[in-house]
PDB file of N, CA and C in Angstrom:
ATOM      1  N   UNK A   1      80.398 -19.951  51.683  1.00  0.00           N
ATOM      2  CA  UNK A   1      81.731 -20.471  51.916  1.00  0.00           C
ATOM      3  C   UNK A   1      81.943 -20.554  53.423  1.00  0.00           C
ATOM      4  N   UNK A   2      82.632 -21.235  53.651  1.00  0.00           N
ATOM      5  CA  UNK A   2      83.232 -21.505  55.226  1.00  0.00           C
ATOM      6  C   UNK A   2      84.287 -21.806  55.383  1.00  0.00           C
ATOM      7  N   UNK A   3      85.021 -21.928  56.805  1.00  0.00           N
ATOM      8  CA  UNK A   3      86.241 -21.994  57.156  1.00  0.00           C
ATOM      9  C   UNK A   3      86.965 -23.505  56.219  1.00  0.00           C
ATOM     10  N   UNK A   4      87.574 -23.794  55.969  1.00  0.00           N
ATOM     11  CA  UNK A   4      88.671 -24.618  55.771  1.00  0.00           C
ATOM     12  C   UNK A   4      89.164 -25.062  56.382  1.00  0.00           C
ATOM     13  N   UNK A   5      89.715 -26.805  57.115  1.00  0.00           N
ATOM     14  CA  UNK A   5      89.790 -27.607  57.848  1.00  0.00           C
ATOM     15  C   UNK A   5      90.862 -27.971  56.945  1.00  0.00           C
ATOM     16  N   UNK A   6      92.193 -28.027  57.453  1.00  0.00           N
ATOM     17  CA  UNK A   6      93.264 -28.939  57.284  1.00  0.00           C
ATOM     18  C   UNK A   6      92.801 -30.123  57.355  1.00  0.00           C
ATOM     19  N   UNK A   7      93.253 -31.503  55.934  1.00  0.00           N
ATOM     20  CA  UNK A   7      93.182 -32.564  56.215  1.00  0.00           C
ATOM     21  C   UNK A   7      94.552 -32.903  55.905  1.00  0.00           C
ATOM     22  N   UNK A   8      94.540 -34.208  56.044  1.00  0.00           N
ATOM     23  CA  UNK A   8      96.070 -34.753  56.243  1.00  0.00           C
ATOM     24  C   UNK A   8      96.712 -35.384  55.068  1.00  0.00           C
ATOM     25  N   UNK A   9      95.310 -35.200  53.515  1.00  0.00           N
ATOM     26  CA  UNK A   9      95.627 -35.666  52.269  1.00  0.00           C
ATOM     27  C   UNK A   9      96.080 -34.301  51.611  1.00  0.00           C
ATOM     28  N   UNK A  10      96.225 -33.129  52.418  1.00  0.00           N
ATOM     29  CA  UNK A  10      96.473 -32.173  51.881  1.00  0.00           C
ATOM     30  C   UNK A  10      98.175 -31.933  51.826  1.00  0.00           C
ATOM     31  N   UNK A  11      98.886 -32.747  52.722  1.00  0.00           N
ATOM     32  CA  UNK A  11     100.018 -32.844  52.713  1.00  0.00           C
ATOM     33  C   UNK A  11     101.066 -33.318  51.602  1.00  0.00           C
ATOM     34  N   UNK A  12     102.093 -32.920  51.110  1.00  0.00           N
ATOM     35  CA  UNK A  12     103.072 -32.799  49.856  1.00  0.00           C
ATOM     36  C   UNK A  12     104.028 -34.162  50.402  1.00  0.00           C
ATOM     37  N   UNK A  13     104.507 -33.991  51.634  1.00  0.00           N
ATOM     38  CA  UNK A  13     105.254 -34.892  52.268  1.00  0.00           C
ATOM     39  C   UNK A  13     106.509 -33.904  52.504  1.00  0.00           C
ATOM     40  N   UNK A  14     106.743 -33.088  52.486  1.00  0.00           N
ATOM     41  CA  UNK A  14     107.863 -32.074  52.105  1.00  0.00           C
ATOM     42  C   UNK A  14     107.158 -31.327  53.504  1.00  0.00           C
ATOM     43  N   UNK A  15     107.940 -31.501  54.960  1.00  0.00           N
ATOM     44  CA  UNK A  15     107.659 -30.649  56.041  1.00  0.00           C
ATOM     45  C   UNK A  15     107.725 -29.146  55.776  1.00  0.00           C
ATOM     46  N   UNK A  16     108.682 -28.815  55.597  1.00  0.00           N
ATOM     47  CA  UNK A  16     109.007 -27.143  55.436  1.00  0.00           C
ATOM     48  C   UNK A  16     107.711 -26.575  54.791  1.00  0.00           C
ATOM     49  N   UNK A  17     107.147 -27.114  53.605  1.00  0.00           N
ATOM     50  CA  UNK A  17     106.024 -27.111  52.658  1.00  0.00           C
ATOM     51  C   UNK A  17     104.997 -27.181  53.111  1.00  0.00           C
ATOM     52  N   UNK A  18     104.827 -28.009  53.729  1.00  0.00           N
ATOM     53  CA  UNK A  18     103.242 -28.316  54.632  1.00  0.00           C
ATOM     54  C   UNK A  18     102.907 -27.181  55.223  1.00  0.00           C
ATOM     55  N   UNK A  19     104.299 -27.136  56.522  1.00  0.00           N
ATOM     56  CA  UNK A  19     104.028 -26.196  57.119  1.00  0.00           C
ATOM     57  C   UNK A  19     103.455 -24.905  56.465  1.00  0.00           C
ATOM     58  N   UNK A  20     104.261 -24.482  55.543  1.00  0.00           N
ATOM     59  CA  UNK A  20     103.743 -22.927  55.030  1.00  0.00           C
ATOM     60  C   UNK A  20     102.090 -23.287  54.637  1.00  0.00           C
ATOM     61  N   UNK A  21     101.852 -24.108  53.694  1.00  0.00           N
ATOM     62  CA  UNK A  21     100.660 -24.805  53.234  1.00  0.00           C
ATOM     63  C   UNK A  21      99.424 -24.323  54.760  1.00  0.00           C
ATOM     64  N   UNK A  22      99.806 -24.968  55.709  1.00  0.00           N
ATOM     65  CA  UNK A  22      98.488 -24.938  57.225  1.00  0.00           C
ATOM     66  C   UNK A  22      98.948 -23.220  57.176  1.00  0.00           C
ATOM     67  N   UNK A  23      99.781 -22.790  57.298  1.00  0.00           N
ATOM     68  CA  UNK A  23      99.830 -21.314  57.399  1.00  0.00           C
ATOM     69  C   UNK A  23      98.958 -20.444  56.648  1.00  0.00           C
ATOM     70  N   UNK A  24      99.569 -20.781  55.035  1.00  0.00           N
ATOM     71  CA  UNK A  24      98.478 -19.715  53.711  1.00  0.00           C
ATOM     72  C   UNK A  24      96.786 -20.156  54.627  1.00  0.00           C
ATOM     73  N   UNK A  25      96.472 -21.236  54.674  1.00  0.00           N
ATOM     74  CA  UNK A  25      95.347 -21.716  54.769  1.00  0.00           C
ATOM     75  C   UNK A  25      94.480 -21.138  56.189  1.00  0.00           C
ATOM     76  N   UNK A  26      95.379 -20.811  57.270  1.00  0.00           N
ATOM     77  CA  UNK A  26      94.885 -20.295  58.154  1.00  0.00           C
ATOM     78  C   UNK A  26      94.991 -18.822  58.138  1.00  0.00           C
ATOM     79  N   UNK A  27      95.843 -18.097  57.062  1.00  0.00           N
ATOM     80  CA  UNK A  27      95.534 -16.466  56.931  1.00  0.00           C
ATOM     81  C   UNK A  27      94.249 -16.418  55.793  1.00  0.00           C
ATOM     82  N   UNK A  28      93.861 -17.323  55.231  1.00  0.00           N
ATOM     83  CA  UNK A  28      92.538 -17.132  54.390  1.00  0.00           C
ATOM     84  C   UNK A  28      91.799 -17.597  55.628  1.00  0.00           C
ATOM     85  N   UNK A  29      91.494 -18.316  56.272  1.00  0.00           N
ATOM     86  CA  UNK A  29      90.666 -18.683  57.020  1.00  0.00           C
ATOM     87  C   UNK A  29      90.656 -16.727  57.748  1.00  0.00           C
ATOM     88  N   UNK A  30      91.663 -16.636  58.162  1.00  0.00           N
ATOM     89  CA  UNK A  30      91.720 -15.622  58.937  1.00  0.00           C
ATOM     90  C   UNK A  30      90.740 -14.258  58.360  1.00  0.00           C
ATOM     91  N   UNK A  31      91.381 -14.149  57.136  1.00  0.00           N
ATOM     92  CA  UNK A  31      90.641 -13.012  56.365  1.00  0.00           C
ATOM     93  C   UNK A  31      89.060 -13.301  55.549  1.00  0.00           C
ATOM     94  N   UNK A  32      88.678 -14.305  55.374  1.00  0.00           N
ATOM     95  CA  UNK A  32      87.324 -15.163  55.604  1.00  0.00           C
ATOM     96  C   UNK A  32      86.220 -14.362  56.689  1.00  0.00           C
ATOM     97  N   UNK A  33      86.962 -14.668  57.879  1.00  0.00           N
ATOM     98  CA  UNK A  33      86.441 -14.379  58.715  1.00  0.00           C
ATOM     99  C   UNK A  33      86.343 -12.834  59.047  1.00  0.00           C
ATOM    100  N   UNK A  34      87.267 -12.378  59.098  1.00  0.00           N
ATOM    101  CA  UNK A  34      87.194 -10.669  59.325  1.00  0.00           C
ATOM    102  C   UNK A  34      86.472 -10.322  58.137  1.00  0.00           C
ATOM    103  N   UNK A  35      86.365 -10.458  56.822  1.00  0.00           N
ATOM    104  CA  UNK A  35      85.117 -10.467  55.763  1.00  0.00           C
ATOM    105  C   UNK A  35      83.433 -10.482  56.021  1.00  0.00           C
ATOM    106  N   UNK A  36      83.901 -11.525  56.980  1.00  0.00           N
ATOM    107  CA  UNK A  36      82.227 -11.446  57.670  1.00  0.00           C
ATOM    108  C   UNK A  36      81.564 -10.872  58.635  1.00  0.00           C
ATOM    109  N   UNK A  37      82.138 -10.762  59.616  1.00  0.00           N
ATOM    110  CA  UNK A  37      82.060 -10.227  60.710  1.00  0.00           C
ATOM    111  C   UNK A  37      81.421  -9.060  60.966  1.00  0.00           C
ATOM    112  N   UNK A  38      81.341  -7.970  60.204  1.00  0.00           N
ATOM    113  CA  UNK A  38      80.711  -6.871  59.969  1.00  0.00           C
ATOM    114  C   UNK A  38      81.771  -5.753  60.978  1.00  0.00           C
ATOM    115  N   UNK A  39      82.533  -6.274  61.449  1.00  0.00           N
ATOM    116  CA  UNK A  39      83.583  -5.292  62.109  1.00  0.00           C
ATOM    117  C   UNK A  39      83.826  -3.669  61.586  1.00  0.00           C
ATOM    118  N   UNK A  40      83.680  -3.076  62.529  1.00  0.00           N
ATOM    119  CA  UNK A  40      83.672  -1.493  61.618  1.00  0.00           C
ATOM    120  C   UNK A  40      85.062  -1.389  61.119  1.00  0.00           C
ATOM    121  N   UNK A  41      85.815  -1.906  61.325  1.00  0.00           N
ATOM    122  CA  UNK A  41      87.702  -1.375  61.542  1.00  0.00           C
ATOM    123  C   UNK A  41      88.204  -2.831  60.614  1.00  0.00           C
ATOM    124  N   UNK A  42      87.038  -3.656  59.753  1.00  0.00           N
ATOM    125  CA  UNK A  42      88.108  -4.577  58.893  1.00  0.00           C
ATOM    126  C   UNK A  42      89.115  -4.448  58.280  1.00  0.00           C
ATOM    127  N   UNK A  43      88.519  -3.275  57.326  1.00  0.00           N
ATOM    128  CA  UNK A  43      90.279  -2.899  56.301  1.00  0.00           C
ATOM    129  C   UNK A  43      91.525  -2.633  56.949  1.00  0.00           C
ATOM    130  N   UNK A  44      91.461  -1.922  58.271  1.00  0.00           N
ATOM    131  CA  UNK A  44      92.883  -2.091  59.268  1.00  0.00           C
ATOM    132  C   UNK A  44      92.832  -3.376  59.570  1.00  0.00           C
ATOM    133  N   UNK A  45      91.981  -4.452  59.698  1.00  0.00           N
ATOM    134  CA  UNK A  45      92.659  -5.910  60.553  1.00  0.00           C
ATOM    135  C   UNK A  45      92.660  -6.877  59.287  1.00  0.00           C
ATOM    136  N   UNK A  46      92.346  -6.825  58.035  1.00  0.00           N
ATOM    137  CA  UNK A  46      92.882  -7.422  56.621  1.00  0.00           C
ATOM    138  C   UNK A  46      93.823  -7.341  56.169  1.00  0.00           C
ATOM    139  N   UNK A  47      94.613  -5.793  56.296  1.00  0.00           N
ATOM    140  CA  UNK A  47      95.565  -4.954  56.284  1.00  0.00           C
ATOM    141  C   UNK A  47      96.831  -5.801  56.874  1.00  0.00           C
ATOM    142  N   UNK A  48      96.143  -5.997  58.222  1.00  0.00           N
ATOM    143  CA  UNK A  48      97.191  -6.731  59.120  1.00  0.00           C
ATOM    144  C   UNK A  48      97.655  -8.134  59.215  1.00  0.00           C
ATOM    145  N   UNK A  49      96.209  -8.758  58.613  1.00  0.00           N
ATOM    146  CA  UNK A  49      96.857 -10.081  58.349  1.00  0.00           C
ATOM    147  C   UNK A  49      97.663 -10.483  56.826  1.00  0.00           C
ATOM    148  N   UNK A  50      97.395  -9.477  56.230  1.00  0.00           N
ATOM    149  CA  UNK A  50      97.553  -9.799  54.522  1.00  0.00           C
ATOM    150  C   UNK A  50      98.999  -9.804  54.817  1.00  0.00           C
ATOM    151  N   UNK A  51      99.269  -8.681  55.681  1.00  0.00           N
ATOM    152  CA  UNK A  51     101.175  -8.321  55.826  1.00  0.00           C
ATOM    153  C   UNK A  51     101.784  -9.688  57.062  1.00  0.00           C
ATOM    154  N   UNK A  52     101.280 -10.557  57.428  1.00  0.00           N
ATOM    155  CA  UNK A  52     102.119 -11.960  57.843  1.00  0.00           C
ATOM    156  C   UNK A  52     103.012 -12.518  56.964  1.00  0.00           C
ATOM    157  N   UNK A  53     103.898 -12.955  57.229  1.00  0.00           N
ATOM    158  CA  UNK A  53     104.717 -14.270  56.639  1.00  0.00           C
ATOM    159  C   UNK A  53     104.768 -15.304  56.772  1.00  0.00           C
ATOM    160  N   UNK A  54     104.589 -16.326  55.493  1.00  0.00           N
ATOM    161  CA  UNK A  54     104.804 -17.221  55.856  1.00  0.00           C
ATOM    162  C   UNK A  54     106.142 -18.156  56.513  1.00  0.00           C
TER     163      UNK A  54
END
């Protein structure tokens, strides 16, 4: 698996919506990545992104 690239067919047409939409999509991207990384301290920085808002 790999990062996820916003495209522009991914859009609802509904701004408020989108927006959250590039958001969810960039905290999986986010936690994707700290998944891989082999970081000793992931579960504190998964921890931290899981608790964002959209």
């Amino acid at each position: 698996m790999s990062k996820i690239q916003w495209q522009d067919n991914f859009n609802i047409g509904i701004d408020e919506i989108d927006l959250q939409h590039k958001k969810l999509l960039q905290i999986f991207n986010e936690l994707y990545a700290l998944s891989t990384d082999g970081s000793q301290n992931y579960r504190v920085l998964i921890g931290k992104t899981l608790k964002k808002t959209v």
